[in-house]
PDB file of N, CA and C in Angstrom:
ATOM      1  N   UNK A   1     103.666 146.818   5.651  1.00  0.00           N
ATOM      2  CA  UNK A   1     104.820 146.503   6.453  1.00  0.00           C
ATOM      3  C   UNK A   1     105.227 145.056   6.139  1.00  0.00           C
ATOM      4  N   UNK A   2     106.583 144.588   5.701  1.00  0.00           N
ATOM      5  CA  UNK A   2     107.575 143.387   5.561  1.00  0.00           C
ATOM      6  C   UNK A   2     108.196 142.969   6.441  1.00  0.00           C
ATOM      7  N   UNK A   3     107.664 141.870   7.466  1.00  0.00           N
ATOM      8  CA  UNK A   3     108.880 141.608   7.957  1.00  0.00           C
ATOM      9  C   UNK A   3     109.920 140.268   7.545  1.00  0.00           C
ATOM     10  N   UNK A   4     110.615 140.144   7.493  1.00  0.00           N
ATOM     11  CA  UNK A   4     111.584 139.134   7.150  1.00  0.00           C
ATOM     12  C   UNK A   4     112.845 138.699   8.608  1.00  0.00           C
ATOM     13  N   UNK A   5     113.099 137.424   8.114  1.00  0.00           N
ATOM     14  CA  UNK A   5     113.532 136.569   9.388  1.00  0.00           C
ATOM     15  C   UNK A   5     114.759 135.555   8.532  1.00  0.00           C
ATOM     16  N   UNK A   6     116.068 136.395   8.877  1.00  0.00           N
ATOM     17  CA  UNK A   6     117.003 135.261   7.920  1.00  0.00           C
ATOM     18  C   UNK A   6     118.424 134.929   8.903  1.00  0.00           C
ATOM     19  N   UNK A   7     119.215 134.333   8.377  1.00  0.00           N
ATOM     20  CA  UNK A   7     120.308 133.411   8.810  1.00  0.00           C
ATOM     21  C   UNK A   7     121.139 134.864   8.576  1.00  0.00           C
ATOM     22  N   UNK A   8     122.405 135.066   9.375  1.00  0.00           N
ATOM     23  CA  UNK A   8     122.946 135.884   9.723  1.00  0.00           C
ATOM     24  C   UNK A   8     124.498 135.613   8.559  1.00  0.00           C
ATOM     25  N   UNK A   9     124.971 136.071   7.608  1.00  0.00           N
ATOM     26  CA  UNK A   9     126.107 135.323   7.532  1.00  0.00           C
ATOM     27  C   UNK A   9     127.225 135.592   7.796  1.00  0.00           C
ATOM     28  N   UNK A  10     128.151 134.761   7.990  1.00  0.00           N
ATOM     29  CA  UNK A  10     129.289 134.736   8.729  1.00  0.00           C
ATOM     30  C   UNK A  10     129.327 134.045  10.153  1.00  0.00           C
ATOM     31  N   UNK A  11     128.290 134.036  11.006  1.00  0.00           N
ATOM     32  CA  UNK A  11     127.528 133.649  11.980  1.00  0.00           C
ATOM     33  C   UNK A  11     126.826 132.228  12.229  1.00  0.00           C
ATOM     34  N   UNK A  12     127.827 131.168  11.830  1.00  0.00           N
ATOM     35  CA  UNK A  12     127.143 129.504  12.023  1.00  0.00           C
ATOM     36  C   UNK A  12     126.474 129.196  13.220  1.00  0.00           C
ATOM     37  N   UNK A  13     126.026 128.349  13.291  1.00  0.00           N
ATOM     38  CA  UNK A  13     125.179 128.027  13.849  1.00  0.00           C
ATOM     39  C   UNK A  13     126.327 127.548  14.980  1.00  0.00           C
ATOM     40  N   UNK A  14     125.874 127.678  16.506  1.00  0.00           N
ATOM     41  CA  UNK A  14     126.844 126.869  17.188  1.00  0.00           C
ATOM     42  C   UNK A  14     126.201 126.040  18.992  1.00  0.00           C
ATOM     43  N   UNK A  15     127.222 125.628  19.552  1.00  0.00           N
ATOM     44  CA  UNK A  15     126.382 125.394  20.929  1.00  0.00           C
ATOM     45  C   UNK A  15     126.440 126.294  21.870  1.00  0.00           C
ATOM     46  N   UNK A  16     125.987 126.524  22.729  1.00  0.00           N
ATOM     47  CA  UNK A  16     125.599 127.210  23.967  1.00  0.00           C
ATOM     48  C   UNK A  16     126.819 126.847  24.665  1.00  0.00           C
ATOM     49  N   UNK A  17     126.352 127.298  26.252  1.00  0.00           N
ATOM     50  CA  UNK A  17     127.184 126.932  27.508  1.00  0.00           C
ATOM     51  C   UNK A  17     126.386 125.736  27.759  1.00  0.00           C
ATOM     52  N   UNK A  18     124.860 125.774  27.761  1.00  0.00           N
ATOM     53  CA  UNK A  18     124.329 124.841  28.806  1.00  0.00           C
ATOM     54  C   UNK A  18     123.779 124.142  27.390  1.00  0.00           C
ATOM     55  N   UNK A  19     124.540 123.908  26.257  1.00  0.00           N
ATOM     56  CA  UNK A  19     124.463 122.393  25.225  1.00  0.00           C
ATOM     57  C   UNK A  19     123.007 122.652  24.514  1.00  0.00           C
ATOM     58  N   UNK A  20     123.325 124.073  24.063  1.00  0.00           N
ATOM     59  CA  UNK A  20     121.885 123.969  23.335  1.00  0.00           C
ATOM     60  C   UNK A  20     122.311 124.650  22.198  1.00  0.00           C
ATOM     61  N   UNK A  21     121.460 124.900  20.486  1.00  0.00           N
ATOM     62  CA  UNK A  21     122.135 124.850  19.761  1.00  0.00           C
ATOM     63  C   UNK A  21     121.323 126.187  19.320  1.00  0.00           C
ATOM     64  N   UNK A  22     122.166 127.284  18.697  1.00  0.00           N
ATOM     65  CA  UNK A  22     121.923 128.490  18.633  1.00  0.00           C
ATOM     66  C   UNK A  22     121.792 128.991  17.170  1.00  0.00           C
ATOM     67  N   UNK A  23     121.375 129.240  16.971  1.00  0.00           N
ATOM     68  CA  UNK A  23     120.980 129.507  15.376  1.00  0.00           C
ATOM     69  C   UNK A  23     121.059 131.232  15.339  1.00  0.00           C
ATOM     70  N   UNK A  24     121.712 131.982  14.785  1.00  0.00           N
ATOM     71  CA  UNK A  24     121.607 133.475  14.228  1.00  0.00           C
ATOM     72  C   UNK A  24     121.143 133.835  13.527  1.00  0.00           C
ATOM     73  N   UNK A  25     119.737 134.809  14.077  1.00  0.00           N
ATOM     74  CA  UNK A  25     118.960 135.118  12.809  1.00  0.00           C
ATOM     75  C   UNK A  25     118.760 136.594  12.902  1.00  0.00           C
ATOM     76  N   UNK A  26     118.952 136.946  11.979  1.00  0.00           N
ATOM     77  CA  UNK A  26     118.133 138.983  11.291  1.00  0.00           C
ATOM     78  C   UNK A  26     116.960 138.629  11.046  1.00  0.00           C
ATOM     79  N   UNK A  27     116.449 139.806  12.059  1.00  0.00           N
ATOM     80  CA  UNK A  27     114.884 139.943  11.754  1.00  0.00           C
ATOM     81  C   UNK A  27     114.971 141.451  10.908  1.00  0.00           C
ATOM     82  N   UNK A  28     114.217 142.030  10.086  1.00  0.00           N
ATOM     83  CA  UNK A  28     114.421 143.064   9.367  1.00  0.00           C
ATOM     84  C   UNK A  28     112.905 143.933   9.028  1.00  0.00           C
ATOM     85  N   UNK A  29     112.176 144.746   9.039  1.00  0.00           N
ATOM     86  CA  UNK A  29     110.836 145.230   8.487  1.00  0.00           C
ATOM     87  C   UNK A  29     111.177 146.183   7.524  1.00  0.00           C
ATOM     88  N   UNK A  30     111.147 146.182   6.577  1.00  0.00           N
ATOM     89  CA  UNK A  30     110.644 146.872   5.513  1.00  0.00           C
ATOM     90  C   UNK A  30     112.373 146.846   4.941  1.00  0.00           C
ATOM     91  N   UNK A  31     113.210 146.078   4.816  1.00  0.00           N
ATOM     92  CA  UNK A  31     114.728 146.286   4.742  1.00  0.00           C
ATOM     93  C   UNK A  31     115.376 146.798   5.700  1.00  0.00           C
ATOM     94  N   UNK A  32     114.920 147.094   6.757  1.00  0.00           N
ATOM     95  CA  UNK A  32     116.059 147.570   7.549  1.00  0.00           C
ATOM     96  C   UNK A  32     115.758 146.637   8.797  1.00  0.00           C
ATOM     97  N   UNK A  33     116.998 146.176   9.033  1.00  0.00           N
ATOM     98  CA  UNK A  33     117.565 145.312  10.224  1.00  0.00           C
ATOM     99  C   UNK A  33     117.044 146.242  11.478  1.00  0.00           C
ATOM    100  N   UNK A  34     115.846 144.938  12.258  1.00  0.00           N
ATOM    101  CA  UNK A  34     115.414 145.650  13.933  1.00  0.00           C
ATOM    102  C   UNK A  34     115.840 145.014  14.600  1.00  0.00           C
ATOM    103  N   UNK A  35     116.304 143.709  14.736  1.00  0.00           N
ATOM    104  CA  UNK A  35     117.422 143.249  15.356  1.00  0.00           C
ATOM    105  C   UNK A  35     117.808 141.532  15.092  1.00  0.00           C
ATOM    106  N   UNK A  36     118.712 141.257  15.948  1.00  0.00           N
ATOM    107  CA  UNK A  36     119.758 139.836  15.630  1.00  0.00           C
ATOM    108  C   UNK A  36     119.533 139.161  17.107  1.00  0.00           C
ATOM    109  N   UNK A  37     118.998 137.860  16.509  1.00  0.00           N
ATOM    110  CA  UNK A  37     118.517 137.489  17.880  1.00  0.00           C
ATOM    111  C   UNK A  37     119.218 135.962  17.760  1.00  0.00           C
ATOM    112  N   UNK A  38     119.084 134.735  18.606  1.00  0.00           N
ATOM    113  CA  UNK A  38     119.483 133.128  18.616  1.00  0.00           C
ATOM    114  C   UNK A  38     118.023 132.646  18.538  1.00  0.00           C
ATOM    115  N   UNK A  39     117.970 131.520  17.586  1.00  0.00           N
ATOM    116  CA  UNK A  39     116.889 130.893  17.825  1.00  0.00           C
ATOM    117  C   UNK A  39     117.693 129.884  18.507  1.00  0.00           C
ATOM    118  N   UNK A  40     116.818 129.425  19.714  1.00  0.00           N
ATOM    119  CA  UNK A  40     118.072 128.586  20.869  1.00  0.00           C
ATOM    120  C   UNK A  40     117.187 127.106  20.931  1.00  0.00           C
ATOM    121  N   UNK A  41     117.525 126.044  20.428  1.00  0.00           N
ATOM    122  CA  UNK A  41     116.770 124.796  20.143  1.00  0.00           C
ATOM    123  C   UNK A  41     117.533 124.052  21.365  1.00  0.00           C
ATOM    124  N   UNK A  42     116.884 122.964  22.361  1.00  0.00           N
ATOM    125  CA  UNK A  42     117.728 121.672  23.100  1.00  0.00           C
ATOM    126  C   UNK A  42     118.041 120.613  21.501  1.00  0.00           C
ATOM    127  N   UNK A  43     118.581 119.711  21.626  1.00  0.00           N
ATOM    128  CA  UNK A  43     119.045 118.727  20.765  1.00  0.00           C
ATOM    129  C   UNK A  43     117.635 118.301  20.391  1.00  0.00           C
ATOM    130  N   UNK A  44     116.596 117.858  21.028  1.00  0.00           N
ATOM    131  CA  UNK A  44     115.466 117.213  20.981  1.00  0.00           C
ATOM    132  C   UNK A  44     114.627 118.174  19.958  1.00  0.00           C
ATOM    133  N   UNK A  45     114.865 118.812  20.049  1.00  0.00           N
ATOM    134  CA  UNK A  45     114.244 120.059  19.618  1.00  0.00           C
ATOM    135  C   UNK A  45     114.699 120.108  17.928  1.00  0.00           C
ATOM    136  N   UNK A  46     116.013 120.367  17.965  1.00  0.00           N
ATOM    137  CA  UNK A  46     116.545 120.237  17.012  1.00  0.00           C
ATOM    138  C   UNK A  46     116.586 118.914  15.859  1.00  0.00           C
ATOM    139  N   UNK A  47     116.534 118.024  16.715  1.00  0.00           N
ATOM    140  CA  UNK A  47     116.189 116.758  15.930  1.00  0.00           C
ATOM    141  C   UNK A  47     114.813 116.888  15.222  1.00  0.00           C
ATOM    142  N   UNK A  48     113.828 117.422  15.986  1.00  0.00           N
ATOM    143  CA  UNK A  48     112.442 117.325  15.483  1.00  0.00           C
ATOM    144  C   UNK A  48     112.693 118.539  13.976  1.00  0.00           C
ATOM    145  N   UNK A  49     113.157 119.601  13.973  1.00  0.00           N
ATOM    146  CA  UNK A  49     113.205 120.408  13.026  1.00  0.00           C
ATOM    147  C   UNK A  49     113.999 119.824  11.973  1.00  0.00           C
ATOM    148  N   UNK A  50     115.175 119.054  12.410  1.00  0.00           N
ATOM    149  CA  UNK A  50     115.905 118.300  11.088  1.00  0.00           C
ATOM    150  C   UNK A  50     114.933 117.312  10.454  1.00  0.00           C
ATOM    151  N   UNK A  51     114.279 116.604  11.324  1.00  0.00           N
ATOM    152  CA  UNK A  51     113.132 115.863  10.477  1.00  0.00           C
ATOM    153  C   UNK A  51     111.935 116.247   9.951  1.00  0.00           C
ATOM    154  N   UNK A  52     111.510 117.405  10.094  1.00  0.00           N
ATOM    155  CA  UNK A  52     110.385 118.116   9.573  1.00  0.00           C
ATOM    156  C   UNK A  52     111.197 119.081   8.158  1.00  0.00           C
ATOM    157  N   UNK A  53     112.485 118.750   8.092  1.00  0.00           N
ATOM    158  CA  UNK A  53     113.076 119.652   6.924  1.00  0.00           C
ATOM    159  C   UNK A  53     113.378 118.778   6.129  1.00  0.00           C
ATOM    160  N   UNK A  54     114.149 117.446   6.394  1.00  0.00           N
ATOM    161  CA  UNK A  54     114.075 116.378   5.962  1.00  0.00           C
ATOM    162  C   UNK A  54     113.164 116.004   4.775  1.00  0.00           C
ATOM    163  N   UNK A  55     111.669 116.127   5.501  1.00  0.00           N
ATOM    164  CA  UNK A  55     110.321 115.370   5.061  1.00  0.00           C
ATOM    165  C   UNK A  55     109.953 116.533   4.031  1.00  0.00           C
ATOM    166  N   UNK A  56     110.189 117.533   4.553  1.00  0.00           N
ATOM    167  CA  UNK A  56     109.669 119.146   3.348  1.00  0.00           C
ATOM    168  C   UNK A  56     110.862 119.091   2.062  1.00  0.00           C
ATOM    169  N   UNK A  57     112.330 118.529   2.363  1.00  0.00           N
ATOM    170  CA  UNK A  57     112.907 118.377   1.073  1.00  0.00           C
ATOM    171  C   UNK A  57     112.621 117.186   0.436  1.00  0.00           C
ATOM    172  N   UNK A  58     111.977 116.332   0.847  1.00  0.00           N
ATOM    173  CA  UNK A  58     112.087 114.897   0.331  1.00  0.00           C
ATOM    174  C   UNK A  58     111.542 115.115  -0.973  1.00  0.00           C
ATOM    175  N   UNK A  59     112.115 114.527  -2.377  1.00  0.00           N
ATOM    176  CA  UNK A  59     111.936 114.533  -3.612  1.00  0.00           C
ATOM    177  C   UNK A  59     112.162 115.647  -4.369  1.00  0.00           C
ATOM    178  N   UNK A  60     112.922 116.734  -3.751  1.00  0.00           N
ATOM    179  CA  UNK A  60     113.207 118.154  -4.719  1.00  0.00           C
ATOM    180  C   UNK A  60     114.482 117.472  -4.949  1.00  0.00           C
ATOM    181  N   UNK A  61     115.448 118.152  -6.307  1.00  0.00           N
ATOM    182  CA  UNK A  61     116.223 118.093  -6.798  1.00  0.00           C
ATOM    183  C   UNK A  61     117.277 118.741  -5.532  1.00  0.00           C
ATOM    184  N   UNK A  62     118.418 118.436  -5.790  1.00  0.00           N
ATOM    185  CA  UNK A  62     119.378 118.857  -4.565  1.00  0.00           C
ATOM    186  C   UNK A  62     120.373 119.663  -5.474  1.00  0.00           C
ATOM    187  N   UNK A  63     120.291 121.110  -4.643  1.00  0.00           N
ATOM    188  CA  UNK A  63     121.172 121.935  -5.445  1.00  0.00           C
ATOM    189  C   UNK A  63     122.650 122.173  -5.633  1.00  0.00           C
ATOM    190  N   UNK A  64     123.307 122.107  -6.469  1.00  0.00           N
ATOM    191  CA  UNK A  64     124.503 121.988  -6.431  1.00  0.00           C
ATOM    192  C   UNK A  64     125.776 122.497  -5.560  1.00  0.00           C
ATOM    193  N   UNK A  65     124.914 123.582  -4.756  1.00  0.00           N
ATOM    194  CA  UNK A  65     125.616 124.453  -4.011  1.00  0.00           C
ATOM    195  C   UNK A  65     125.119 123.899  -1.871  1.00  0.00           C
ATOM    196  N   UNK A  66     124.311 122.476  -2.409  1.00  0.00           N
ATOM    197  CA  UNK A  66     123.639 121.779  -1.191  1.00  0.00           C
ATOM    198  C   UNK A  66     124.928 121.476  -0.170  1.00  0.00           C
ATOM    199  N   UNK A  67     124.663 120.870   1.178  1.00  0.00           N
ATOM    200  CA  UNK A  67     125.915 120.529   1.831  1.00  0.00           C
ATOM    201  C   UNK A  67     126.246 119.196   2.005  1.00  0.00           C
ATOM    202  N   UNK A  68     127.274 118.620   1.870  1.00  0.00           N
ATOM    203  CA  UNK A  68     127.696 117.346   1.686  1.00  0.00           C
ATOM    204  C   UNK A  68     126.445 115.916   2.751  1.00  0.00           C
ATOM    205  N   UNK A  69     125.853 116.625   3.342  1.00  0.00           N
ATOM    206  CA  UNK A  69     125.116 115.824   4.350  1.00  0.00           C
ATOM    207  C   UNK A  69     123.397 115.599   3.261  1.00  0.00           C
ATOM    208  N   UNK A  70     123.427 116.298   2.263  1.00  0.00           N
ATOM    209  CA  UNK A  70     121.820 115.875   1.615  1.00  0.00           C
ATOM    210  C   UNK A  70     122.223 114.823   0.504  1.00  0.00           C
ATOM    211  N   UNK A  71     123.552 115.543   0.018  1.00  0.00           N
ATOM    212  CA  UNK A  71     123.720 115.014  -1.684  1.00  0.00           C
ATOM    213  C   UNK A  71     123.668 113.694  -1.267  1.00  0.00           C
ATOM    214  N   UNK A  72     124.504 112.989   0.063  1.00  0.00           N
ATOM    215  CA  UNK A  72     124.813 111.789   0.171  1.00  0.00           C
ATOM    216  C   UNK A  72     124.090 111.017   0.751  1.00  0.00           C
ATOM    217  N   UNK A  73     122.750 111.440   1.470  1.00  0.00           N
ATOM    218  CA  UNK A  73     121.463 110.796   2.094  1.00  0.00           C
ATOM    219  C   UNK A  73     120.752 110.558   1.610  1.00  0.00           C
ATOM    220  N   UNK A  74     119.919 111.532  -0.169  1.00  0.00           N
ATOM    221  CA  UNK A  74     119.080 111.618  -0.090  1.00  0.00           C
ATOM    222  C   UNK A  74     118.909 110.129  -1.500  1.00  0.00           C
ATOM    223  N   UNK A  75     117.983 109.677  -1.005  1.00  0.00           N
ATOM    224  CA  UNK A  75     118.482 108.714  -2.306  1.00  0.00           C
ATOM    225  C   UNK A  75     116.372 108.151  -2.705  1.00  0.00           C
ATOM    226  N   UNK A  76     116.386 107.511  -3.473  1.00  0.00           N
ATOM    227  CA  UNK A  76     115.351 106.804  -3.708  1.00  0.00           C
ATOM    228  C   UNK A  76     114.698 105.464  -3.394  1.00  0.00           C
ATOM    229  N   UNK A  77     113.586 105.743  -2.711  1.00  0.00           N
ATOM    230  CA  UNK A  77     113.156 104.554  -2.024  1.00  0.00           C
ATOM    231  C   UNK A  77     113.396 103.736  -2.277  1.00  0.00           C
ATOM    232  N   UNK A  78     113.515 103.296  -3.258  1.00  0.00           N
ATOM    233  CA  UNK A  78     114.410 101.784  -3.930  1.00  0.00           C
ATOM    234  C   UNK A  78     115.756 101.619  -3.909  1.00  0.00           C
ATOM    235  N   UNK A  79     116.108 102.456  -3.201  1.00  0.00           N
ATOM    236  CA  UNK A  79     117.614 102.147  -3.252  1.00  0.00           C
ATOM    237  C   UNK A  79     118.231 102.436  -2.032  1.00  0.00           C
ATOM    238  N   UNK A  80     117.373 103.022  -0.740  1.00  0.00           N
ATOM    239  CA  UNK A  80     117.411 103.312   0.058  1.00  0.00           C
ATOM    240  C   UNK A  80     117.987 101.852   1.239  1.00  0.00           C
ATOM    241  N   UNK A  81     119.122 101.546   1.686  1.00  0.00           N
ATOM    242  CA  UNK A  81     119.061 100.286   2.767  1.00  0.00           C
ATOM    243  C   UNK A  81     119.420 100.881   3.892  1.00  0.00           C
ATOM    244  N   UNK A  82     118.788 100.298   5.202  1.00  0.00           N
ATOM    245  CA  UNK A  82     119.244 100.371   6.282  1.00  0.00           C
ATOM    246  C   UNK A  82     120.615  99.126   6.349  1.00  0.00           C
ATOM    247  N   UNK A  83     121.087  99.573   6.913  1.00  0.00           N
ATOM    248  CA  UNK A  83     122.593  98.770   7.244  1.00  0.00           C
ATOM    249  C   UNK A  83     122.855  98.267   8.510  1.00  0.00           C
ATOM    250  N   UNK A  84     122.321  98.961   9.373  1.00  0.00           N
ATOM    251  CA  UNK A  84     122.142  98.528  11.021  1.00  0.00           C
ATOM    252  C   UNK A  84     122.054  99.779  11.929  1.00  0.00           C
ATOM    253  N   UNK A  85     122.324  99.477  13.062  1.00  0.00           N
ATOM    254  CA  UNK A  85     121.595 100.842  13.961  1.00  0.00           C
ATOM    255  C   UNK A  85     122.782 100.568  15.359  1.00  0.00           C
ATOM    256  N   UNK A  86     122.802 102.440  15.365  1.00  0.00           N
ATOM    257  CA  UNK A  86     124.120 102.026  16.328  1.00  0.00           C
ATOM    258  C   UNK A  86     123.599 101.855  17.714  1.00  0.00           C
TER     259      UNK A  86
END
């Protein structure tokens, strides 16, 4: 038995009523779709997963088809400056 757990498409990611951030995912066993559920994160929450994805891409090549938010962050420790903090 396979199960698999993916991003829904067509289906972005969006906020809640009560400001929480909803992620659409297909769960599927063996190829066939058992159902479509929200993974439902608070912001805090979500911050911690952007930085644990962050740290798991750090030093792979960035793929051409990446979203405008890696190509332009991800840079090399040496070249990396903080600028100030809002």
């Amino acid at each position: 038995m396979t199960w698999k757990t993916e991003r829904i498409p067509g289906r972005p990611l969006h906020r809640t009523d009560d400001d929480r951030l909803a992620l659409p995912l297909r769960l599927s066993r063996n190829g066939e779709t058992t159902a479509e559920v929200e993974l439902l994160l608070t912001t805090a929450e979500a911050e911690h997963l952007h930085a644990a994805l962050c740290r798991a891409l750090d030093g792979h090549p960035v793929p051409p088809t990446a979203p405008d938010c890696r190509k332009s962050t991800q840079t090399s420790p040496g070249t990396a400056h903080v600028m100030g903090r809002a």
